[in-house]
Each structure stands twice: as structure tokens, then as C-alpha cells.
Protein backbone atom coordinates (compact mmCIF):
# COMPACT_ATOMS: atom_id res chain seq x y z
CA UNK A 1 33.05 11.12 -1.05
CA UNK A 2 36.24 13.78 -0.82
CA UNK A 3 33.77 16.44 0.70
CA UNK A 4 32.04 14.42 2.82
CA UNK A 5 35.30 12.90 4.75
CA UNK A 6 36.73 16.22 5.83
CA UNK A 7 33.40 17.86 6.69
CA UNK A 8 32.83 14.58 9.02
CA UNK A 9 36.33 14.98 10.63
CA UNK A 10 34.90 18.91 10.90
CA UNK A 11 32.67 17.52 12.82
CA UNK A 12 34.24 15.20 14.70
CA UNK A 13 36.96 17.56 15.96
CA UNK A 14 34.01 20.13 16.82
CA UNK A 15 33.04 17.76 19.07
CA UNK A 16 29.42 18.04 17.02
CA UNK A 17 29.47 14.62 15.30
CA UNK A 18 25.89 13.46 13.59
CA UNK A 19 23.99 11.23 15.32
CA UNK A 20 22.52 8.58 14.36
CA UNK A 21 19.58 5.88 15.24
CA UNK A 22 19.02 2.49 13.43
CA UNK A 23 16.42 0.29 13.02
CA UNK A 24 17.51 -3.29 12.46
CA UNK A 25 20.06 -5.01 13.42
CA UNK A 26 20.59 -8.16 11.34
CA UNK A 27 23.21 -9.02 8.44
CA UNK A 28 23.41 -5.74 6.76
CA UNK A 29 22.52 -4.06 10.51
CA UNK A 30 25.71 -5.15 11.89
CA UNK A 31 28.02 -4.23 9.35
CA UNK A 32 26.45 -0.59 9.36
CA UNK A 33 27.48 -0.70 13.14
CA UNK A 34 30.68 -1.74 12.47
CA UNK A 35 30.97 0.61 10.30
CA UNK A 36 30.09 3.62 11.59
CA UNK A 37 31.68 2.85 15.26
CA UNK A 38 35.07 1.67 13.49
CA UNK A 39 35.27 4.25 10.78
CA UNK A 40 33.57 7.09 10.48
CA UNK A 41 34.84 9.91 13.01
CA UNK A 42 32.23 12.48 13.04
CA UNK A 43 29.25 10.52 13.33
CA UNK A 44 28.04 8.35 16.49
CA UNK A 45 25.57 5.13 16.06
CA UNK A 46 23.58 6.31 19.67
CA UNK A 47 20.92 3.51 19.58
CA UNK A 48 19.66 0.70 17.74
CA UNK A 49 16.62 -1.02 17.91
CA UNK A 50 15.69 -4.47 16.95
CA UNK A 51 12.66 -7.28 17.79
CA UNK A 52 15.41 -9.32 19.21
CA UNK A 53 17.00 -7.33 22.16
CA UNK A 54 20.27 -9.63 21.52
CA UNK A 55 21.27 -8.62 17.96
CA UNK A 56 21.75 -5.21 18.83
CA UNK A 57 24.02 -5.97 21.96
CA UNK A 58 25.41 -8.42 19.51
CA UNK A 59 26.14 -4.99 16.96
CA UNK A 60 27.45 -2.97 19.10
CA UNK A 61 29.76 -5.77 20.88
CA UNK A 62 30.96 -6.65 17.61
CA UNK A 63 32.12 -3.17 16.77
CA UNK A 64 34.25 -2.81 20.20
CA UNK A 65 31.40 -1.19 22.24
CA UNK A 66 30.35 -2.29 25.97
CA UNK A 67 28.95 1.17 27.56
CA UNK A 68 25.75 -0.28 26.89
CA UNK A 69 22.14 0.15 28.16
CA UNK A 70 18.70 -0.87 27.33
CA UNK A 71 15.96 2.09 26.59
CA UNK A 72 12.76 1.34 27.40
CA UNK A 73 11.35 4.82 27.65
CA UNK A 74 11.98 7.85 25.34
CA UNK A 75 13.84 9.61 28.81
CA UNK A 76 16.21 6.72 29.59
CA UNK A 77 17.26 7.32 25.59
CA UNK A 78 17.74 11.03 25.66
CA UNK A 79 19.76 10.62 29.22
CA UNK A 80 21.94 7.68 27.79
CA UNK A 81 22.58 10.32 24.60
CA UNK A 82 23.84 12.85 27.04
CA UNK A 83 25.65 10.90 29.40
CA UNK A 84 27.58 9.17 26.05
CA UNK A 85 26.40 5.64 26.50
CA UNK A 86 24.72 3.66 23.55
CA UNK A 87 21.34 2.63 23.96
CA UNK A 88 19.98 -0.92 22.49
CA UNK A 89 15.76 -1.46 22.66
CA UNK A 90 12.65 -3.28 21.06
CA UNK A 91 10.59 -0.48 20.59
CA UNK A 92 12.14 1.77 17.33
CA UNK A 93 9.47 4.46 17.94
CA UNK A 94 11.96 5.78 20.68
CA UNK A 95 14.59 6.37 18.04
CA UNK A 96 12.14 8.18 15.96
CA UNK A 97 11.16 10.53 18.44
CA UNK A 98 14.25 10.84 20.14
CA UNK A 99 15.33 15.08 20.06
CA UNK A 100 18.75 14.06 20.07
CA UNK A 101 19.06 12.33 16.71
CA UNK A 102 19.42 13.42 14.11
CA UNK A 103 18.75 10.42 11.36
CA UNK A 104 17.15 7.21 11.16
CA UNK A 105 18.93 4.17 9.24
CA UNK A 106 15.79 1.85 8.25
CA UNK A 107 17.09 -1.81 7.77
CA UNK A 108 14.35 -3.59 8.77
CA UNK A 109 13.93 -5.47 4.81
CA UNK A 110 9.89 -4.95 6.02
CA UNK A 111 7.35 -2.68 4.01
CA UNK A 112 4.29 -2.50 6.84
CA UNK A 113 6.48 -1.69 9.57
CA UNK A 114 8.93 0.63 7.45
CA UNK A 115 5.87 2.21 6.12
CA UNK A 116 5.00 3.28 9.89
CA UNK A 117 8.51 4.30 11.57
CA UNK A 118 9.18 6.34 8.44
CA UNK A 119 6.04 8.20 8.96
CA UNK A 120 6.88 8.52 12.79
CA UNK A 121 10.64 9.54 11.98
CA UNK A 122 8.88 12.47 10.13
CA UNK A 123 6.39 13.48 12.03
CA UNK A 124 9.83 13.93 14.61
CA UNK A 125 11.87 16.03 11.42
CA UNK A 126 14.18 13.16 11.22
CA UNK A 127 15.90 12.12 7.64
CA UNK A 128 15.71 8.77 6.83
CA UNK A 129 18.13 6.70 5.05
CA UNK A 130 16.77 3.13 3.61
CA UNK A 131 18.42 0.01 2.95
CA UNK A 132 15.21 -1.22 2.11
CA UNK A 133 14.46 -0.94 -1.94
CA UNK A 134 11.04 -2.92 -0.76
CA UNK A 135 8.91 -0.38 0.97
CA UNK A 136 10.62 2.32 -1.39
CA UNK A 137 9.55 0.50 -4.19
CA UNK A 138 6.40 0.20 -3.28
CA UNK A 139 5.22 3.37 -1.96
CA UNK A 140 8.33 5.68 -2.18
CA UNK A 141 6.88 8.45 -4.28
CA UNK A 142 4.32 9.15 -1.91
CA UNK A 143 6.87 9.07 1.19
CA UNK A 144 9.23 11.11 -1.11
CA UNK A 145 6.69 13.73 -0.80
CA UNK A 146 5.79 13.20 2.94
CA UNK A 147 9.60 13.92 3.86
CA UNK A 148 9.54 17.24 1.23
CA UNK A 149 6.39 18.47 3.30
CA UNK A 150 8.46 18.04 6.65
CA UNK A 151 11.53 19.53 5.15
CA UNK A 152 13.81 16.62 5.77
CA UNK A 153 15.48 14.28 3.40
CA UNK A 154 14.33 10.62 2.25
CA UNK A 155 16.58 8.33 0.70
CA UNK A 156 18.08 5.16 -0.06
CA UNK A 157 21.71 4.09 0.83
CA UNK A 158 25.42 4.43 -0.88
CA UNK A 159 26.74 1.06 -1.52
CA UNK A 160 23.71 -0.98 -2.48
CA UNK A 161 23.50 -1.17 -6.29
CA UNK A 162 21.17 1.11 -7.07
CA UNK A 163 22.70 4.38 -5.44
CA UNK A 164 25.65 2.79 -7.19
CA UNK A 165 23.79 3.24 -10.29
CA UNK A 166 22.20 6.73 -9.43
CA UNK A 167 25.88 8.15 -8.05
CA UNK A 168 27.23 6.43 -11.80
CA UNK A 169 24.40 7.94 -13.71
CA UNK A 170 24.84 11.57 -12.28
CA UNK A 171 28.11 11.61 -13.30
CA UNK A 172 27.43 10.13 -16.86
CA UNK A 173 25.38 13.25 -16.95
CA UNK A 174 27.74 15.56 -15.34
CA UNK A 175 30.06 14.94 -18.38
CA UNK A 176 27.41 15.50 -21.13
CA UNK A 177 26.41 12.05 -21.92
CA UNK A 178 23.27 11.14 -21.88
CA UNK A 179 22.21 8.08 -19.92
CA UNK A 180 20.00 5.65 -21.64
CA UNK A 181 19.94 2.37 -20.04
CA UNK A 182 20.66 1.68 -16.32
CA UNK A 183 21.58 -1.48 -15.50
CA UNK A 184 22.46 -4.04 -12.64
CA UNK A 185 24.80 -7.13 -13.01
CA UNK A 186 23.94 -10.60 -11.85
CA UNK A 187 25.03 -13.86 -11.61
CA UNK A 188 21.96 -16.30 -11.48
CA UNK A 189 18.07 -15.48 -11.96
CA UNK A 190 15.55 -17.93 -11.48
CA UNK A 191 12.29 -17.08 -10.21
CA UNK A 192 11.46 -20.36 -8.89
CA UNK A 193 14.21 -20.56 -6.22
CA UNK A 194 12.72 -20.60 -2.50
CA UNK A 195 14.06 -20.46 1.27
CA UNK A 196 14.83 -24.22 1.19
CA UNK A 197 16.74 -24.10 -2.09
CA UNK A 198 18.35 -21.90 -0.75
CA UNK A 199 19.05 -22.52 2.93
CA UNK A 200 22.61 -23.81 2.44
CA UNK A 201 23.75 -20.33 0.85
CA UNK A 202 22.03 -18.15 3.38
CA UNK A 203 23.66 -20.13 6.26
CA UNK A 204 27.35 -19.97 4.94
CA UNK A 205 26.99 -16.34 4.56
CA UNK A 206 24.68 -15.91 7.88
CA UNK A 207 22.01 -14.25 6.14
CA UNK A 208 18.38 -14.66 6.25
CA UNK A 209 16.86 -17.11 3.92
CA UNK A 210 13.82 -15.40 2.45
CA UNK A 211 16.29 -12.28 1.77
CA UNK A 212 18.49 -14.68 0.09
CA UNK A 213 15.67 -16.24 -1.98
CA UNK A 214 14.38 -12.65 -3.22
CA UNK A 215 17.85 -12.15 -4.56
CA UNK A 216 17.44 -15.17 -6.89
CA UNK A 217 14.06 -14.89 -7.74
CA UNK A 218 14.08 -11.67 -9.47
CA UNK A 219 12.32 -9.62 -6.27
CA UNK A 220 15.21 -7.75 -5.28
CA UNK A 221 16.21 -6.80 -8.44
CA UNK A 222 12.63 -5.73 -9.52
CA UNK A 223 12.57 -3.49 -6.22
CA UNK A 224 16.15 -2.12 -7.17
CA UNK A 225 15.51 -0.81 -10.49
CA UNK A 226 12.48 0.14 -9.99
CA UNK A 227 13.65 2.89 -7.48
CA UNK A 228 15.70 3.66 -10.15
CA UNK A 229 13.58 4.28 -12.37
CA UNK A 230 11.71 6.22 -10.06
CA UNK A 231 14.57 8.11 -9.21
CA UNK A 232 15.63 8.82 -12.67
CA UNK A 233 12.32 9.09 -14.72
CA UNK A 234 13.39 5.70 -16.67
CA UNK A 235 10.84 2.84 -17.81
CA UNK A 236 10.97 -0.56 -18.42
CA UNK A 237 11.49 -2.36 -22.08
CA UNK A 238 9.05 -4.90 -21.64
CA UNK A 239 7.58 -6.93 -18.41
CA UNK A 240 10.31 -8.44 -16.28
CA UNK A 241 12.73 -6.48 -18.04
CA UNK A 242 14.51 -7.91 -20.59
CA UNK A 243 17.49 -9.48 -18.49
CA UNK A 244 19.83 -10.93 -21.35
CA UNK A 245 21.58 -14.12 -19.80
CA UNK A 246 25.26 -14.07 -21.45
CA UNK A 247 28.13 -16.91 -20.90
CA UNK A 248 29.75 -16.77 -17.23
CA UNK A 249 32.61 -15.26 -16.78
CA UNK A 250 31.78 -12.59 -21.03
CA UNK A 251 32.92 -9.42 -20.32
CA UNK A 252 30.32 -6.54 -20.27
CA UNK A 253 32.36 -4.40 -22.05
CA UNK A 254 32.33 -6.61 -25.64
CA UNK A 255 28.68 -7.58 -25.82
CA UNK A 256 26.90 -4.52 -24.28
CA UNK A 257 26.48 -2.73 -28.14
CA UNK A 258 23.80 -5.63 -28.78
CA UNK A 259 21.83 -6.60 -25.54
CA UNK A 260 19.06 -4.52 -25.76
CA UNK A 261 16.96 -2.92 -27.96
CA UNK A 262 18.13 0.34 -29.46
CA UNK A 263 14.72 1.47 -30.46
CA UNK A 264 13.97 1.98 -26.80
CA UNK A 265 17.10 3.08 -25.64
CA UNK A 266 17.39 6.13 -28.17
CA UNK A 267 13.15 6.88 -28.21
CA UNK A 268 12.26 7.64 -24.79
CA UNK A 269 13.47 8.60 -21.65
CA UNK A 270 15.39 5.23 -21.31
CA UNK A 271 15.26 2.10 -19.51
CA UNK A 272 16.18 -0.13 -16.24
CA UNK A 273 17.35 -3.56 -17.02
CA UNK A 274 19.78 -6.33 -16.09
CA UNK A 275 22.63 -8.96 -17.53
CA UNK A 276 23.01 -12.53 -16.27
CA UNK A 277 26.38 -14.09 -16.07
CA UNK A 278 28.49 -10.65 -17.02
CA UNK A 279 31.73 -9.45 -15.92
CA UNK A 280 32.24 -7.24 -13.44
CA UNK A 281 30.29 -9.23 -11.50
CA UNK A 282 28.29 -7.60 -8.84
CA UNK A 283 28.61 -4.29 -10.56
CA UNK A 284 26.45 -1.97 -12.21
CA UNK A 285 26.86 -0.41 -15.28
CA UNK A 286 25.42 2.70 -17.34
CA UNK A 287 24.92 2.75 -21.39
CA UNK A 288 25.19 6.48 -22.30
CA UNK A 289 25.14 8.32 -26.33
CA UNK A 290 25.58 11.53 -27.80
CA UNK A 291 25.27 13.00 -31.33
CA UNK A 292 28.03 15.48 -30.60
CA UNK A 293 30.95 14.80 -32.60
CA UNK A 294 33.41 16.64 -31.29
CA UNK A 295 33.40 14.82 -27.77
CA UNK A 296 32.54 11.69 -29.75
CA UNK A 297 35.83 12.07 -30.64
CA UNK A 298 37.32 11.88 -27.32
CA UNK A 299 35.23 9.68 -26.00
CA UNK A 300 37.17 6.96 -28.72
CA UNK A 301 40.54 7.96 -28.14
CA UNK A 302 39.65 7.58 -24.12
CA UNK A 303 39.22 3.72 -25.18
CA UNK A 304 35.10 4.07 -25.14
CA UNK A 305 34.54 3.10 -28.38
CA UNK A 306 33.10 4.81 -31.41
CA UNK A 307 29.90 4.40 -30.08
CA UNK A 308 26.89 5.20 -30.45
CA UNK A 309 26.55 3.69 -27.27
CA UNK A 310 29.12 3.76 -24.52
CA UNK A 311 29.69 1.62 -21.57
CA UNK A 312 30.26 3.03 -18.42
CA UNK A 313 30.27 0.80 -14.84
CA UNK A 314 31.61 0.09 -11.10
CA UNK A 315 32.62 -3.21 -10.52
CA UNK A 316 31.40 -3.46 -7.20
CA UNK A 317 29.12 -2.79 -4.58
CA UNK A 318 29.70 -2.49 -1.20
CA UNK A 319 26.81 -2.14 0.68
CA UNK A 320 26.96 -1.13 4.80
CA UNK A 321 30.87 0.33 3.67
CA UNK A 322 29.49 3.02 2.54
CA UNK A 323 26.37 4.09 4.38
CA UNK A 324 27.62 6.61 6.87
CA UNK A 325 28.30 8.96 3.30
CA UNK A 326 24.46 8.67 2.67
CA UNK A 327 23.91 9.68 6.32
CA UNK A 328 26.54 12.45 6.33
CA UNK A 329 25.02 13.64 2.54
CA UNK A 330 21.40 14.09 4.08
CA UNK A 331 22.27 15.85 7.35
CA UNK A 332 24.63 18.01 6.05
CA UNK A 333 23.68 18.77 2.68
CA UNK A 334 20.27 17.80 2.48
CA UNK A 335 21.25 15.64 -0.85
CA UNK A 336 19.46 12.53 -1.31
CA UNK A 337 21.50 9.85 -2.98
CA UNK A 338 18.29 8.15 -4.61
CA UNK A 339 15.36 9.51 -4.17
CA UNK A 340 12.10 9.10 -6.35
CA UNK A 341 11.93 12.26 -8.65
CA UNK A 342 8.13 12.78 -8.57
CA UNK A 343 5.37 10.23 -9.87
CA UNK A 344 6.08 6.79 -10.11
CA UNK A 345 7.61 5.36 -13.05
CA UNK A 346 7.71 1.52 -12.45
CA UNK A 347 5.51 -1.17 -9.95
CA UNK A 348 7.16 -4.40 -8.77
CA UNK A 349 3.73 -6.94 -9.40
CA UNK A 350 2.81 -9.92 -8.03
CA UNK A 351 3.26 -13.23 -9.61
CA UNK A 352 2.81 -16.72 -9.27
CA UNK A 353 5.84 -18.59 -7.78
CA UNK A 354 3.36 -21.92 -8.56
CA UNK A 355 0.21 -22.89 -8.95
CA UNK A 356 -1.97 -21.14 -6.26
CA UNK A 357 -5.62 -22.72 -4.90
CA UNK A 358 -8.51 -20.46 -4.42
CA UNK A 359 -8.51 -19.70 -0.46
CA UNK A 360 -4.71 -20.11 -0.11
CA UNK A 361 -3.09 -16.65 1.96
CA UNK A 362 -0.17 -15.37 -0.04
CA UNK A 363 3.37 -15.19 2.24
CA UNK A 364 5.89 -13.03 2.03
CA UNK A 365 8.38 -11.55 -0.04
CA UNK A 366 11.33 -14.14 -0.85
CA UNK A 367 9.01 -17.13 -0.09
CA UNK A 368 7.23 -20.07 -1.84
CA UNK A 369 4.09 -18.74 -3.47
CA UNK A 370 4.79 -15.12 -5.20
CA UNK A 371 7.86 -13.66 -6.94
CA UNK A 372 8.27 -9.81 -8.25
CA UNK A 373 8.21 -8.13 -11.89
CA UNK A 374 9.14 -4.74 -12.69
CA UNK A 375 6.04 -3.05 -14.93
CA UNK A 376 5.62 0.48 -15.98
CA UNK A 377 3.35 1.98 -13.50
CA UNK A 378 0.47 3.34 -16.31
CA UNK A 379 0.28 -0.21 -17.55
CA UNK A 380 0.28 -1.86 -14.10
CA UNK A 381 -2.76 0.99 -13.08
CA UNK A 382 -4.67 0.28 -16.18
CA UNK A 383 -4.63 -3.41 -15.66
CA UNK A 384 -5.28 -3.55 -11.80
CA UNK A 385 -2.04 -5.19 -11.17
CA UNK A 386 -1.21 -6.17 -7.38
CA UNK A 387 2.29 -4.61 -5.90
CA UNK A 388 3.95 -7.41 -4.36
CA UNK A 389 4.69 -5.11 -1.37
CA UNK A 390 1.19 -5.55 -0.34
CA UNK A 391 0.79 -8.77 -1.23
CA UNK A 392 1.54 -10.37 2.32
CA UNK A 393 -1.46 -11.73 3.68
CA UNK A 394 -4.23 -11.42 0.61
CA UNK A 395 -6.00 -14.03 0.62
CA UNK A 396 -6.70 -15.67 -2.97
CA UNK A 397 -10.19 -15.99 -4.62
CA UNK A 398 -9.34 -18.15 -7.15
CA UNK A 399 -6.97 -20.38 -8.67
CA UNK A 400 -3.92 -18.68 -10.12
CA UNK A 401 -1.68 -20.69 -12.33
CA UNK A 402 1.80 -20.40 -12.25
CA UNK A 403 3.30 -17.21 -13.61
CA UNK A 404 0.75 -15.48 -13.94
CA UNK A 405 0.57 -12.12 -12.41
CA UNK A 406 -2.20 -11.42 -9.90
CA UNK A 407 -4.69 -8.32 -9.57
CA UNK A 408 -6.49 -6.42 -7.00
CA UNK A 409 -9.48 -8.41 -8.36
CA UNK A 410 -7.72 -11.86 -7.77
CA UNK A 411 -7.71 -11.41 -3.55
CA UNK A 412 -9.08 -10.43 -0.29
CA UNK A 413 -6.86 -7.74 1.38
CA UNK A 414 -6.60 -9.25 4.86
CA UNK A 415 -6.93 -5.35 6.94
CA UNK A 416 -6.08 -1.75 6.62
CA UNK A 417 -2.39 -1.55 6.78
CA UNK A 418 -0.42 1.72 7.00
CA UNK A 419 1.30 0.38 3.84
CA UNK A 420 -1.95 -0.23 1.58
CA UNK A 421 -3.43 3.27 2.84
CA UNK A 422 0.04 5.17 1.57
CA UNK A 423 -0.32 2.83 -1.81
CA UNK A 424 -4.16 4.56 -2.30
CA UNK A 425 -2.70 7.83 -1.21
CA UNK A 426 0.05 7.40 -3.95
CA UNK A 427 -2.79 6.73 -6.60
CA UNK A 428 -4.50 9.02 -5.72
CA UNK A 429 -2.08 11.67 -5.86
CA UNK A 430 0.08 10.35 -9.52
CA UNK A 431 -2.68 8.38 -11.19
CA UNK A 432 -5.16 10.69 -13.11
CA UNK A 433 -8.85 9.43 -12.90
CA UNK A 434 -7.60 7.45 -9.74
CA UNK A 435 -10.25 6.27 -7.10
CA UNK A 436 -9.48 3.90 -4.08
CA UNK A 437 -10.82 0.40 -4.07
CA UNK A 438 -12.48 -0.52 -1.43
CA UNK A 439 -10.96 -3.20 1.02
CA UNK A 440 -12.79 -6.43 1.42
CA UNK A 441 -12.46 -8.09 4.44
């Protein structure tokens, strides 16, 4: 981000940098600290909140920081601001309504708790920049137009794969191609994988094992593109998305021309989707066409092909890296990296991780009894389908055999969370003929 780098060191020589709160302070908390305190003049991390008072001494210690204090009351923060000393503290309303700063970074991987700070950070005119496709997947259209009402921006994070995407598909546009297929890169899928499968890989890499499990089940990826879809006014091909497993190790590049269905790339407004086992592995790639000859032309001597579809990708992702540019793009430019572009496009539903007994509570994301499926949101509406950002908690009342995908019908909603209120607000603002159910308690 050229014009974000010098505008930053603007600021940093000003002696004006942008400052910054963040909620969360595990895994991908950390590295955002590091990052910002290491290498990104112009911008100061002033506070960080967490449940566990320890991780965010641990952040900032990590990153070279000691001048440290714990806020437990909105005046010890705004002094500690002042006087230049960072403030670590269990209670993330503080940051929200803290004068001094000027965005929130939400990493808390939660949708009921998101769901409330968020509202809090904008009741306070604060942006808010998510790593957290989970409670933007879920009820992001309706927070989308929350933020718009309190003139501030709302979006998710550079580096995660699907600003990637977005920041790859705005310049596939920018050059006259049109995008048709936006797609994510992965190396395993299989939606039966659960925190003790996969404890060993969450403890080499230090990472939590639900998260871990949501990556290989499916959930994640669900969440991902269906932000982007949101974001871009895409669909989905079928339920689940196609996801086309290829060798390990096949380049991208010389089997993209027949993965998906052409029909629905070229009639509508295009699709989110997925590859298994492809090279560049963890990119993210675009599939663009034109009809116009002439650049058609150019397009095959640039080593594109002679279409009519045309690959274009990153190979990489690097996640807290490049955070601060989201930051530094909302406060400064009020540009939103992803951001949903009005009603929602596509749910992430609940489904059946195994078979489920009547009376059994549902857990939570990345667990043992649900896993998440992209669906276009008129389908999922018509049919009743459950969100699986709700889905925490609902208690079952009846037997649900594996795979199959629950519905509002199928469970007792456990209480009236801010999250489930904002999901009948969205309906009731996108869906036409749309009328809240009633909770049962």
C-alpha cells in the first residue's frame, strides 16, 4: 500500500500517529501487536484488552514494550493515552469508549460478544476493523449499515484471504476484466475433523484448537467467502460450494479452464468457491473474461492465455502483516477493504458434524457436533435454514442425522442474544415478506 506508507510516516513525523485499541489478544492478537509496535511508524497500539489479563502483557512484552499499566476505569485509560504509556485490561468496553482512539481491531474469533463491542465501538464513532469473518458472516450487512448511520467505517482486515481476494478482485476490475469466480486455495477439507483430531497441529503452531478445527471442517472457509460474496454481490454454485479436490502439489494455473461450471460463471453475477490440493498454496485466486478482442489480444501475449477465462492470483496470505494498512485505509480514507455491499448474498448454515439426539445443546463453532455451509441467502430464507453463528447453545428438538442441515424449526434458542436480535434486524431489513420468529425458551 504505496499511499498508505508515506501518509503513515506523515503522520508519524507530525507527531499525530493513529491510534489504535484491540480486542483480543491471542495467536493472530499478538502478531498484530508485533506488528504494529515493530513496524508501522505512524500508528500506536494504546491498549489491548483480553479475558486473560496475561496475554496482553504477554503482546505487548513480546513486541519490546514494558511502560505498561492495567486500565480498569475509562479515566486511568485516557490518562495512560496522554501520559504515553500502553494500557492492558479485561473489560474491552473501555477501548470502545475511549475519546482518544481512534479504531478498534476486533480479534476476538466470537460472534455474541463481537456483535456487542462493535455496536459499543459505534455508538463511540469508532471504525472497526475485523479479523473475525464469523460475526461478519453472520450479521455483517446489518452492522455494515449500523457503521454507515454513524459515519464511520466497518471492515474486515488486509492479509486474511478474503481482503486478499477483494484487494485482487478490484484490481481485476480496475483493468477491464470482469471477475467471475472468486476463489480461495486449500490444502485439506474434511468436515468431520474436530479439536482432538486436531490437537497435535494446533499445539505445534500455538493456536487454539477449535480455530484450528473450523479451518478443516469447511467453517472458516464458508465464513470467508461468504463475506465475499457479500462484499462483491457474488453467489454460490451449489450448497457447500463446489470445492474441486485436484492432485497435491497441480498447479492452478493448468486446470483452472475446467473446475467449475461455465454456465454459472458467464450467467450471473458470479460465484465464491474453492480448490483442494492446488498450487499456490495458501493463495487466492480470481477467474476473470471479456468479449473484447482487442485486449483479448494482449491479455495472450501477456502469457494469460487465449481465454475465455483468465487466471489471476496471490500466492499468499499474510494475515496480522498486513493489518495496520486496513487500519490506516479506514482512518484516513474512510475505504473499507471488505465490506458487505448492501443485502446479503450468502448464509453460512448449520449442519450436522454427526448424528445429533433430540435434547442434546449444540457447541460451538470448530467443535464436535455442527460444521458450516455456504448457501445463497434467498434459498437459506425460504427454507428456514439456521446460521451457524447462532447456533451456540440451541438446544435440539429432535434427532438430526448426520449431514443434514438444521432449521430454526429443528431447536430451542437458549435466550435473546445481541447477535440473534441483529440476525432478525437483518431480515427484517433485506428479506421481503420477512417477520421475526419468535424465541422459545
Amino acid at each position: 500500500m504505496i499511499i498508505v506508507d508515506r501518509d503513515l510516516q506523515t503522520r508519524h513525523e507530525e507527531g499525530n500517529p493513529i491510534r489504535v485499541g484491540m480486542i483480543g489478544a491471542g495467536f493472530m492478537g499478538k502478531g498484530i501487536a508485533f506488528q504494529i509496535i515493530r513496524s508501522t511508524p505512524g500508528m500506536e497500539l494504546v491498549a489491548i484488552a483480553n479475558r486473560t489479563l496475561k496475554k496482553t502483557q504477554i503482546a505487548y512484552e513480546a513486541a519490546g514494550i514494558s511502560n505498561i499499566e492495567v486500565a480498569d476505569n475509562l479515566q486511568v485509560l485516557e490518562h495512560n493515552i496522554l501520559k504515553g504509556k500502553y494500557s492492558i485490561t479485561e473489560n474491552p468496553d473501555l477501548l470502545c469508549a475511549a475519546d482518544q482512539i481512534d479504531a478498534i481491531i476486533e480479534v476476538t474469533g466470537t460472534v455474541e460478544e463481537s456483535a456487542r463491542l462493535v455496536l459499543k465501538a459505534f455508538a463511540h464513532r469508532k471504525h472497526v476493523i475485523l479479523m473475525n469473518a464469523e460475526v461478519d458472516g453472520t450479521i455483517g450487512p446489518i452492522l455494515k449499515k449500523k457503521a454507515d448511520e454513524a459515519g464511520v467505517c466497518y471492515t474486515s482486515a488486509d492479509g486474511d484471504q478474503p481482503v486478499v481476494e477483494m484487494n485482487l478482485y478490484r484490481f481485476v476490475k480496475s483493468i477491464g476484466v470482469e471477475p467471475i469466480l472468486c476463489g480461495n486455495i486449500k490444502g485439506l477439507h474434511d468436515p468431520y475433523r474436530n479439536p482432538t483430531t486436531q490437537e497435535g497441529f494446533a499445539r505445534k503452531w500455538g493456536q487454539n484448537p477449535s480455530m484450528v478445527t473450523s479451518f478443516a471442517d469447511g467453517t472458516k472457509i464458508s465464513f470467508e467467502q461468504a463475506i465475499v460474496a457479500n462484499g462483491t454481490g457474488m453467489r454460490v454454485g451449489k450448497r457447500g460450494m463446489h470445492g474441486p479436490t485436484v492432485p497435491q502439489g497441480t498447479k492452478l494455473d493448468d486446470v483452472f479452464q475446467q473446475l467449475f461450471p461455465a454456465d454459472q460463471l458467464l450467467n450471473g453475477p458470479g460465484i465464491v468457491d474453492y480448490v483442494v490440493g492446488a498450487t499456490p498454496s495458501p493463495g487466492v485466486f480470481i477467474i476473470g473474461t471479456t468479449d473484447n478482442n482487442f485486449q483479448k489480444h494482449y491479455l495472450n501475449l501477456y502469457k494469460l492465455g487465449e481465454g475465455p477465462f483468465y487466471l489471476f492470483y496471490t500466492p499468499y496470505h499474510l494475515c496480522h502483516f498486513e493489518v495496520p494498512n486496513t487500519v490506516a485505509r479506514a482512518v484516513l480514507y474512510n475505504d473499507a477493504a471488505l465490506t458487505p455491499a448492501g443485502p446479503p448474498m450468502v448464509e453460512v448454515i448449520t449442519t450436522a458434524k454427526t448424528d445429533l439426539k433430540a435434547h442434546s445443546t449444540l457447541d460451538g463453532l470448530g467443535q464436535y457436533t455442527t460444521y458450516g455451509l455456504c448457501e445463497n441467502y434467498p434459498t437459506a430464507r425460504k427454507e428456514g435454514l439456521l446460521p451457524i453463528g447462532i447456533a451456540q447453545g440451541c438446544i435440539l428438538k429432535k434427532d438430526i442425522p448426520k449431514d443434514e442441515v438444521l432449521k430454526f424449526d429443528d431447536v430451542i434458542i437458549p435466550n435473546n442474544s445481541t447477535a440473534y436480535q441483529l440476525l432478525m434486524e437483518q431480515y427484517d431489513t433485506f428479506t421481503a415478506n420477512s417477520s421475526k420468529r419468535k424465541l422459545a425458551v
